[in-house]
N, C-alpha and C. Protein backbone atom coordinates (compact mmCIF):
# COMPACT_ATOMS: atom_id res chain seq x y z
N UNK A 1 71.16 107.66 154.95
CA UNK A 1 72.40 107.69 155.71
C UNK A 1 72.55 109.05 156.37
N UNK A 2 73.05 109.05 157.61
CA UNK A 2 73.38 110.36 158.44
C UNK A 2 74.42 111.53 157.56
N UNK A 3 74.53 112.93 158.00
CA UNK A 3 75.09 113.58 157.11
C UNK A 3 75.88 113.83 158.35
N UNK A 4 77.02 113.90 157.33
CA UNK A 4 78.31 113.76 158.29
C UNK A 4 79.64 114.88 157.66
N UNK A 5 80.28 115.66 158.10
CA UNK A 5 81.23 116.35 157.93
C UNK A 5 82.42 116.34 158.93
N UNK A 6 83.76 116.69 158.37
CA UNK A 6 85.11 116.66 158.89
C UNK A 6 84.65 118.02 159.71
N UNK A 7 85.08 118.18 160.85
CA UNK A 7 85.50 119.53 161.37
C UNK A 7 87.11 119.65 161.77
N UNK A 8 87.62 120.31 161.08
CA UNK A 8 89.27 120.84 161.24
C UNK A 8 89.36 122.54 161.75
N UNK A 9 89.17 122.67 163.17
CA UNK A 9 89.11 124.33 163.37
C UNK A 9 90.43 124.38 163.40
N UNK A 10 90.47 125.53 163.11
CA UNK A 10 91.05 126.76 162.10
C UNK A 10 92.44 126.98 162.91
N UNK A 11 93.59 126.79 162.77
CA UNK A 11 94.80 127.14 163.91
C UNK A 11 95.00 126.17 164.79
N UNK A 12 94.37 124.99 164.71
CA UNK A 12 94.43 124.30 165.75
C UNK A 12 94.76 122.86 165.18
N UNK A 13 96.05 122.40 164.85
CA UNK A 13 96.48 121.08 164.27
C UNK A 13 96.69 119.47 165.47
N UNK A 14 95.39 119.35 165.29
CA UNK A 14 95.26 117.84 165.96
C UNK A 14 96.81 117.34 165.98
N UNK A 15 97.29 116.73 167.08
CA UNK A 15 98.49 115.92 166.92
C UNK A 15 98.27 114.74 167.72
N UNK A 16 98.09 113.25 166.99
CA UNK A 16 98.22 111.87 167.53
C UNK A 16 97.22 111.56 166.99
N UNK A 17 96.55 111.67 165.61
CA UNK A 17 95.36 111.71 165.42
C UNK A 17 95.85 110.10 164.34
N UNK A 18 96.65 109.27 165.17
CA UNK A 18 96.95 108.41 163.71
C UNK A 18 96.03 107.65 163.38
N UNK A 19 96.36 107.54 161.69
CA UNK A 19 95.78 106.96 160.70
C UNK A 19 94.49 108.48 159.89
N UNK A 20 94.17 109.26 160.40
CA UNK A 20 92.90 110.33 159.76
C UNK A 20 93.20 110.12 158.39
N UNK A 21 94.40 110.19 157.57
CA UNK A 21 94.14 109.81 156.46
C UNK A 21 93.05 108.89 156.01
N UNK A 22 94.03 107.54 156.54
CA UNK A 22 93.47 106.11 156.03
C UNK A 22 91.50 106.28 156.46
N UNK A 23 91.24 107.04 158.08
CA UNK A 23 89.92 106.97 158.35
C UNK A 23 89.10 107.68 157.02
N UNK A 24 89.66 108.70 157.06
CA UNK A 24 88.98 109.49 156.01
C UNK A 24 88.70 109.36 154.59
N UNK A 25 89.57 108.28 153.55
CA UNK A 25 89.69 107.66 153.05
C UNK A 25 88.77 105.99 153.03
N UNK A 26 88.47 105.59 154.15
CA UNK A 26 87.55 104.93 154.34
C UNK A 26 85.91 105.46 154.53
N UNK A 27 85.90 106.35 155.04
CA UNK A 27 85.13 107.18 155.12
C UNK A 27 84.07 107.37 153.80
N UNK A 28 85.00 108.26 153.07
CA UNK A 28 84.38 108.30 151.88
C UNK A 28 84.23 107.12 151.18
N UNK A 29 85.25 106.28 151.08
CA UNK A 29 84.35 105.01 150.08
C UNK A 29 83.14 104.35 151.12
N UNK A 30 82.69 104.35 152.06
CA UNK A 30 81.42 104.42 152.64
C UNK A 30 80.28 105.23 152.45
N UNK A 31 80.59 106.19 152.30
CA UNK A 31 80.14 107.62 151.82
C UNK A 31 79.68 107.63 149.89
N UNK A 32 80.83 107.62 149.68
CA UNK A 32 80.76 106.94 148.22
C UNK A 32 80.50 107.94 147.92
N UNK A 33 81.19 109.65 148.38
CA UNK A 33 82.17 110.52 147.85
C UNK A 33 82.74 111.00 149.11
N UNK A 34 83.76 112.18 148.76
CA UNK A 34 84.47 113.01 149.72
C UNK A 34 83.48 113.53 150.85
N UNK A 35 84.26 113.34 151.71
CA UNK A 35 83.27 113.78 153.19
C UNK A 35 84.05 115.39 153.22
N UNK A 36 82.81 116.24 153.28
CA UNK A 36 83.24 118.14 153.31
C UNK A 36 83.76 117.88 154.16
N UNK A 37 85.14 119.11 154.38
CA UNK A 37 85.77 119.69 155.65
C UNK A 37 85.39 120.99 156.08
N UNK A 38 85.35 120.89 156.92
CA UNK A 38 84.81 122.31 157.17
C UNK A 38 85.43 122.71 159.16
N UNK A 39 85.53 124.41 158.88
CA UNK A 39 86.31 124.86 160.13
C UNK A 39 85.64 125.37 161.24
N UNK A 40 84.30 125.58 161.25
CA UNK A 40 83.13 125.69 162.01
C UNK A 40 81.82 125.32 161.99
N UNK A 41 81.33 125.25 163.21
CA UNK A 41 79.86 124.41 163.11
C UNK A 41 78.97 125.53 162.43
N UNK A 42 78.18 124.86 162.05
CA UNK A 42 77.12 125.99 160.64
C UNK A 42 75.87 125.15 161.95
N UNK A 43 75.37 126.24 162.50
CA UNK A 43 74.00 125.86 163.50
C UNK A 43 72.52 124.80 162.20
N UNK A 44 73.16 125.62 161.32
CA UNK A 44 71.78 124.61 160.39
C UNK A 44 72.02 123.46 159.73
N UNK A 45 72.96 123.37 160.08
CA UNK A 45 73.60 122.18 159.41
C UNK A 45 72.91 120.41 160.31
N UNK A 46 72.15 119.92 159.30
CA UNK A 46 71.28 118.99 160.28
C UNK A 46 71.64 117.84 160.35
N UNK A 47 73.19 117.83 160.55
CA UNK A 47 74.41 115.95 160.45
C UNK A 47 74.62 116.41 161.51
N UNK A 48 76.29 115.50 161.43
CA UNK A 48 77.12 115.28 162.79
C UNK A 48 78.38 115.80 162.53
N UNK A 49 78.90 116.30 163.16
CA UNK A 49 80.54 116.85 162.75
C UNK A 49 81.36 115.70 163.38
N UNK A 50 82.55 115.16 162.65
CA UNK A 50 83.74 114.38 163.26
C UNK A 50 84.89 115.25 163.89
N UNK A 51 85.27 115.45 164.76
CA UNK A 51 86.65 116.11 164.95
C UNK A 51 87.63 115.40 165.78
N UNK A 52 88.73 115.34 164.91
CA UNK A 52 89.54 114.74 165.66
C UNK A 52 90.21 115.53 166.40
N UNK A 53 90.67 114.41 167.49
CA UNK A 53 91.10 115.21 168.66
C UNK A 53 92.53 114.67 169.24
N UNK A 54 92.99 113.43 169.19
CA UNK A 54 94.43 112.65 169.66
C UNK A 54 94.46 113.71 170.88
N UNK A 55 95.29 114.00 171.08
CA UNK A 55 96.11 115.12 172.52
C UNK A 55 95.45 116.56 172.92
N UNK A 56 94.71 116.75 171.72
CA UNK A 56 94.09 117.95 171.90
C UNK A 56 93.20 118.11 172.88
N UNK A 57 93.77 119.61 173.92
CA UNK A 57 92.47 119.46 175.07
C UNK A 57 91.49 120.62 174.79
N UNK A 58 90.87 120.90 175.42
CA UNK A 58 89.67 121.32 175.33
C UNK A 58 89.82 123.14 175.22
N UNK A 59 90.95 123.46 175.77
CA UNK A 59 91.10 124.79 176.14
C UNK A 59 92.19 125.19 174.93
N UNK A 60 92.60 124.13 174.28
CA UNK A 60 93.59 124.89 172.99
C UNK A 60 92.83 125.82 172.42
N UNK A 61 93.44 126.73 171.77
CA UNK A 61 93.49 128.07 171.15
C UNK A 61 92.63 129.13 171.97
N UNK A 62 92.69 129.10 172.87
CA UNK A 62 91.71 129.87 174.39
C UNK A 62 90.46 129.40 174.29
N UNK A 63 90.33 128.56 173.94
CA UNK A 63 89.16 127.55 174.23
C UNK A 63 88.09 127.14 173.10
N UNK A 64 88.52 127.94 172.05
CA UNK A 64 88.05 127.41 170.55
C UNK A 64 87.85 126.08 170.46
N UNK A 65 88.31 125.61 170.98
CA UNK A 65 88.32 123.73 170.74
C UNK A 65 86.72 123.60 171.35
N UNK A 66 86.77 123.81 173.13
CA UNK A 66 85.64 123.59 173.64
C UNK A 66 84.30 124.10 173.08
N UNK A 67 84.32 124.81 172.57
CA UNK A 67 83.39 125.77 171.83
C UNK A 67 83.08 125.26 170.95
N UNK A 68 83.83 124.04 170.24
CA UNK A 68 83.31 123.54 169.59
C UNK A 68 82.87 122.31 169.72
N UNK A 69 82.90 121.82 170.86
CA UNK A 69 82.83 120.43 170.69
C UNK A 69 81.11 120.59 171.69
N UNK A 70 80.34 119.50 170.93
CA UNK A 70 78.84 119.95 172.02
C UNK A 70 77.78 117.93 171.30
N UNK A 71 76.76 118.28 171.44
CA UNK A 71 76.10 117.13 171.19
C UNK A 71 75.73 117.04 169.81
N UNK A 72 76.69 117.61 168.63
CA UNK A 72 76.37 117.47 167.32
C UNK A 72 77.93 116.98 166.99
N UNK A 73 78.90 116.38 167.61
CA UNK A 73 80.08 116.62 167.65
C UNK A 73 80.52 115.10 167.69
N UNK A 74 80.91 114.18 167.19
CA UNK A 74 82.02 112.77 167.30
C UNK A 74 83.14 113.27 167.46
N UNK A 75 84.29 112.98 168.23
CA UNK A 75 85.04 112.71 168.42
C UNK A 75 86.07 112.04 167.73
N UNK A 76 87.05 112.26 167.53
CA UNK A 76 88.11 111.16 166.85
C UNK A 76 89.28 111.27 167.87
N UNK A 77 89.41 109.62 168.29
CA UNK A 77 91.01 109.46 168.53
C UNK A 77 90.97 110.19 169.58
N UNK A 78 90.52 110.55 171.08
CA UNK A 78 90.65 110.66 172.09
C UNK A 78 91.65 110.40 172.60
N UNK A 79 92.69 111.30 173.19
CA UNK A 79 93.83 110.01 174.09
C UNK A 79 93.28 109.98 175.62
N UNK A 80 93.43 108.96 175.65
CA UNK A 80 92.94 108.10 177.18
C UNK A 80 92.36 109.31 178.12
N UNK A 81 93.47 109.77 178.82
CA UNK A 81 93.65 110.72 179.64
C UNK A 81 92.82 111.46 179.71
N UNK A 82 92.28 112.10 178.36
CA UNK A 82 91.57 113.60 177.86
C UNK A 82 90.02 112.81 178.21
N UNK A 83 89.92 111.72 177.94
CA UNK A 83 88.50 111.47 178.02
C UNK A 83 87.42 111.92 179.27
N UNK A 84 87.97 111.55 180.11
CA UNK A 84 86.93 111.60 181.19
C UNK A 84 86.84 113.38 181.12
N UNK A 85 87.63 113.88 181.26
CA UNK A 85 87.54 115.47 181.05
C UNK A 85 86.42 116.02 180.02
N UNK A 86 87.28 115.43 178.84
CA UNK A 86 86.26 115.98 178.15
C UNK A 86 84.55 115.43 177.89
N UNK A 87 84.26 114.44 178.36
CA UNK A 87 82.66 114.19 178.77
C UNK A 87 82.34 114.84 179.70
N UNK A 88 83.17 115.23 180.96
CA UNK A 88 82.75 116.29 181.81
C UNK A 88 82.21 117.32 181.16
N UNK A 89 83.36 118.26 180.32
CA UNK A 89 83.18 119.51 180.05
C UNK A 89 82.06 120.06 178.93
N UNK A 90 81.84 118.62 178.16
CA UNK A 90 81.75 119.35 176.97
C UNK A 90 80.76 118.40 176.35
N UNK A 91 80.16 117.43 176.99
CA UNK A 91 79.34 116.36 176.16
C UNK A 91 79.22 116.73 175.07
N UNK A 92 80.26 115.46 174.16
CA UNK A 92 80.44 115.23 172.73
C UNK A 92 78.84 114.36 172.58
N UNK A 93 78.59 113.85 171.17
CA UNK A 93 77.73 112.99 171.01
C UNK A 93 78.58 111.84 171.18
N UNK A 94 79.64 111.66 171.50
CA UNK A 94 80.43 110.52 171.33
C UNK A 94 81.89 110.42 171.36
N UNK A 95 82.65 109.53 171.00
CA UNK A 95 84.10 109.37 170.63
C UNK A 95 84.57 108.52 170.59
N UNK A 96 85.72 107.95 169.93
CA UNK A 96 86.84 107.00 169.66
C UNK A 96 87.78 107.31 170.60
N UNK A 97 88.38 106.30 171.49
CA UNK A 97 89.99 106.29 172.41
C UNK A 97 90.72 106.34 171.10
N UNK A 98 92.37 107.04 171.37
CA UNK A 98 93.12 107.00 170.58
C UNK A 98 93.84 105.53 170.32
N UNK A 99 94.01 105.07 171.26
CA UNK A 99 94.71 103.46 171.22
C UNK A 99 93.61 102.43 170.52
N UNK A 100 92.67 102.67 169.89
CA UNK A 100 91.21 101.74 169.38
C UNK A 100 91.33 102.22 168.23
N UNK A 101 91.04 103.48 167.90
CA UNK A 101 91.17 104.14 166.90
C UNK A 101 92.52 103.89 165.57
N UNK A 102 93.69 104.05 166.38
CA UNK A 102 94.95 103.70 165.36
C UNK A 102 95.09 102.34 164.95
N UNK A 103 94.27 101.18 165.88
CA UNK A 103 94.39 100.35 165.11
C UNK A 103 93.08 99.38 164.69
N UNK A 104 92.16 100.76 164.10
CA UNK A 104 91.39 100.86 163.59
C UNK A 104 90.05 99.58 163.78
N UNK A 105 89.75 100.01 165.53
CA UNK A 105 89.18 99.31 165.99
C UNK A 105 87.52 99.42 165.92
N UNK A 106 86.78 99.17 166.11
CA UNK A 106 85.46 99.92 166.32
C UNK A 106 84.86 100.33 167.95
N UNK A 107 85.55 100.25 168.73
CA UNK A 107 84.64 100.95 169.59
C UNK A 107 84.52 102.14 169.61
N UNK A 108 83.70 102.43 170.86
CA UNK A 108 82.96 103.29 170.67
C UNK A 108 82.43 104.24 172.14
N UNK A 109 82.52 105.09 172.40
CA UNK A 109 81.95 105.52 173.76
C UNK A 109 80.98 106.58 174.09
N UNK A 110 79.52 106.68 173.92
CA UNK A 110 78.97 106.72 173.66
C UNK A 110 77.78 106.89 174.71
N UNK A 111 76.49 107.74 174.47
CA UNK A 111 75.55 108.34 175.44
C UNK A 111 74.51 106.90 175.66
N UNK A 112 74.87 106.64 177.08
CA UNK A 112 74.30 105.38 177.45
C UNK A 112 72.89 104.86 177.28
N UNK A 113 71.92 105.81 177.14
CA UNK A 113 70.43 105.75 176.44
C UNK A 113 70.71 105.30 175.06
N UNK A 114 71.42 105.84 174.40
CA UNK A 114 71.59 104.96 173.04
C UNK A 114 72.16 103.76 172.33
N UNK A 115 73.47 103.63 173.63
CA UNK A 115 74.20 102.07 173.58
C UNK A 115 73.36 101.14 174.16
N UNK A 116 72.12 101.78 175.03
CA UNK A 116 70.69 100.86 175.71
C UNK A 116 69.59 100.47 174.83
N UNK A 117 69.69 100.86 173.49
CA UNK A 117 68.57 100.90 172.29
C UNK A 117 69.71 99.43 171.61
N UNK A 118 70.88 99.70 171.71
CA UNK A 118 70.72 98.57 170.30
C UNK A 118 72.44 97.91 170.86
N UNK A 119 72.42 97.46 172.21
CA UNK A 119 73.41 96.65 173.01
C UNK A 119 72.61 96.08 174.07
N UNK A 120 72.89 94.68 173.88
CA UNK A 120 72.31 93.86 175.67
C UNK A 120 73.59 94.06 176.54
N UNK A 121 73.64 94.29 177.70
CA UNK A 121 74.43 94.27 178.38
C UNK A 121 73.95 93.02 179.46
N UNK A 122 75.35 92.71 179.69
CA UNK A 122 75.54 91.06 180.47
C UNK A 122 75.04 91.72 182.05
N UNK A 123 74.75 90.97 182.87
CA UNK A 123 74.32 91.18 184.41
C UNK A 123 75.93 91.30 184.61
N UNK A 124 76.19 92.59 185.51
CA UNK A 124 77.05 92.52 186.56
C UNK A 124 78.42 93.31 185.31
N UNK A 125 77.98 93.52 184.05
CA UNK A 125 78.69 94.07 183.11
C UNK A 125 79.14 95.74 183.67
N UNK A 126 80.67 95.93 183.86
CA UNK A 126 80.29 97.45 183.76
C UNK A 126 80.33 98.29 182.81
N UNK A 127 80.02 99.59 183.42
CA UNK A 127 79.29 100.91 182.78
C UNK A 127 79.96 101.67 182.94
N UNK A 128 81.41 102.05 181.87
CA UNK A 128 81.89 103.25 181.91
C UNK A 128 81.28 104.23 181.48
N UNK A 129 82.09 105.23 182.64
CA UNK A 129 81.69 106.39 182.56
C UNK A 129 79.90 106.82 182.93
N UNK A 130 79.52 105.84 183.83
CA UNK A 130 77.97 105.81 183.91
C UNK A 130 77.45 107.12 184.69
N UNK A 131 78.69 107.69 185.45
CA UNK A 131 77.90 109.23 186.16
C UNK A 131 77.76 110.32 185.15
N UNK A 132 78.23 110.09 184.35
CA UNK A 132 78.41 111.19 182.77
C UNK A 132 77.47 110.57 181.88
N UNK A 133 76.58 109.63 181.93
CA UNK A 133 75.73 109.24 180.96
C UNK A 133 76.34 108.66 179.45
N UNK A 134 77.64 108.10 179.91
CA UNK A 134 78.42 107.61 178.64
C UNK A 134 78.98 105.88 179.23
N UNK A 135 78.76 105.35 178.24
CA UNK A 135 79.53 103.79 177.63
C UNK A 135 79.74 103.62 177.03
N UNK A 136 80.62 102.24 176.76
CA UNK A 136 81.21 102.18 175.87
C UNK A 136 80.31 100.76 174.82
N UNK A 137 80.82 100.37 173.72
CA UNK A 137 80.29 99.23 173.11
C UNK A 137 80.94 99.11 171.74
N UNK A 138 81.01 97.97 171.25
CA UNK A 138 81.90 97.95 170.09
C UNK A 138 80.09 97.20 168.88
N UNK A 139 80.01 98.55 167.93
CA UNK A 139 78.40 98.50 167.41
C UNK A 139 78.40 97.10 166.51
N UNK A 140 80.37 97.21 165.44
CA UNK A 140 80.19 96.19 164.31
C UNK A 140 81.47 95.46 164.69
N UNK A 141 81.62 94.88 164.93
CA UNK A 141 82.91 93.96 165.43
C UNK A 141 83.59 94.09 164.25
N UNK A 142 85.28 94.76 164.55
CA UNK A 142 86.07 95.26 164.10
C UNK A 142 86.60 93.88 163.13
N UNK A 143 87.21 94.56 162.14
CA UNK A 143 88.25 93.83 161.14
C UNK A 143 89.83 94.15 160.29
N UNK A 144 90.06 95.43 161.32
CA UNK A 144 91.30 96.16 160.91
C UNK A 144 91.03 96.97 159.62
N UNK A 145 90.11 97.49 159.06
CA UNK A 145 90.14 98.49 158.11
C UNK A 145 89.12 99.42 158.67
N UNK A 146 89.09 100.52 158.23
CA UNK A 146 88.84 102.11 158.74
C UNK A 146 87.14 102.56 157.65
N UNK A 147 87.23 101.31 156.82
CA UNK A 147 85.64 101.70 156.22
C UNK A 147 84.57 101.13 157.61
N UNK A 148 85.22 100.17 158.01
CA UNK A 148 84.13 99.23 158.89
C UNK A 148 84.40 100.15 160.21
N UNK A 149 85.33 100.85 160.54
CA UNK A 149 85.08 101.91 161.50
C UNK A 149 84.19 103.22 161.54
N UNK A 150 84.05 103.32 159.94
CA UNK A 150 83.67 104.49 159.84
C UNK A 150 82.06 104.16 159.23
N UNK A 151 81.59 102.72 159.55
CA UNK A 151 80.35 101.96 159.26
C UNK A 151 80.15 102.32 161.16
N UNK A 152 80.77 101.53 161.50
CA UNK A 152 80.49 102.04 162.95
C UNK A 152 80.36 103.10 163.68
N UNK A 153 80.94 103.96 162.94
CA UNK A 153 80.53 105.59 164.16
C UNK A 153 79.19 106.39 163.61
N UNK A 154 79.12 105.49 162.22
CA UNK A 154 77.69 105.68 161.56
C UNK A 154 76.31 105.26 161.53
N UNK A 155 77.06 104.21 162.30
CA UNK A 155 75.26 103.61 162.76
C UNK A 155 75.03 104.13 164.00
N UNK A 156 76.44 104.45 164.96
CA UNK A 156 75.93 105.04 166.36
C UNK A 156 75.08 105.94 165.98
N UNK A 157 75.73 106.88 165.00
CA UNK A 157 75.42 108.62 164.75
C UNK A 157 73.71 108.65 164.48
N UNK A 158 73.56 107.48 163.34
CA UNK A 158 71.99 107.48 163.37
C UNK A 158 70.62 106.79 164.22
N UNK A 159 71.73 106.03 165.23
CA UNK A 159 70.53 105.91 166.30
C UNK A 159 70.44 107.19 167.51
N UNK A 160 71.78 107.32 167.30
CA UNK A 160 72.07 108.66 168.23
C UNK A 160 70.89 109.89 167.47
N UNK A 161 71.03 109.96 166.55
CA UNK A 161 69.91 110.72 166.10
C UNK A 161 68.61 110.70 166.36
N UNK A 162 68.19 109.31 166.06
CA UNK A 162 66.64 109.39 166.16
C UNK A 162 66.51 109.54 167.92
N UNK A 163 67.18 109.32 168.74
CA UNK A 163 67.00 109.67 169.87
C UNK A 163 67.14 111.18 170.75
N UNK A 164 67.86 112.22 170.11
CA UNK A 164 68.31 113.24 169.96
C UNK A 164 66.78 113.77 169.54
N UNK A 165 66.27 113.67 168.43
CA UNK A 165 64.93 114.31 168.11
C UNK A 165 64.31 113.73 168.49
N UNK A 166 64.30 112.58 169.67
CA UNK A 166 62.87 112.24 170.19
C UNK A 166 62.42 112.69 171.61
N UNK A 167 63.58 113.50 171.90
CA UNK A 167 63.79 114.15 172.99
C UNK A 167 62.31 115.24 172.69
């Protein structure tokens, strides 16, 4: 299984991030213990960091946020708006919309070489976000609980991986 950690930087309190409890809590019984928190990226650290984000933009705390967010980085809880921005600025490995997320949906939006490994897409289907190299796809078809979400940002994370080092 992929190694996975909370990132919560330091001064900077996510707001709209609903449900992180319940996710995190699902989380770990997937995990099948506590998922570390931690307030900065450790460069050797050879997982994926989660950070949630709801409203948070990119330039909070003079730009600590952006600084942190890069291609070792998921996303949580995006609100709408912030998205396209932040795939501009900052290619995450990924992310959750905030409106999918709270009601603990599984999609998913995601670096389009890897939603191309393990999604057929229909003829004439579109491709968000296709000039940024991101789409979207829902990996495990949702059931309203936050373990099967957090099954889903976990299988992205490890195909996203093996593609990441095959680079």
């Amino acid at each position: 299984m992929i190694l996975v950690k909370l990132l919560k930087i330091e001064n900077i309190e996510p707001v709209g991030v609903d449900n992180l409890d319940k996710f995190i809590q699902g989380l770990n019984n997937i995990l099948g213990h506590s998922v570390e928190t931690v307030n900065k990226i450790d460069p050797n650290f050879d997982g994926y960091y989660l950070l949630p984000m709801g409203f948070t933009i990119p330039e909070s705390g003079n730009g600590i946020v952006k600084e942190n967010i890069n291609e070792k980085v998921f996303l949580l809880s995006v609100i709408n708006t912030n998205i396209r921005r932040i795939l501009e600025e900052c290619k995450p490995a990924g992310l959750t919309n905030w409106a999918l997320f709270k009601g603990a949906n599984t999609a998913i939006v995601g670096k389009t070489e890897v939603i191309e490994k393990v999604s057929t897409r229909e003829e004439d289907e579109e491709i968000w976000y296709e000039e940024l190299g991101y789409d979207d796809y829902v990996p495990i078809p949702f059931d309203g609980t936050y373990e099967t979400v957090a099954k889903a940002i976990l299988s992205y994370l490890e195909v996203y991986d093996k593609c990441l080092k095959s680079k």
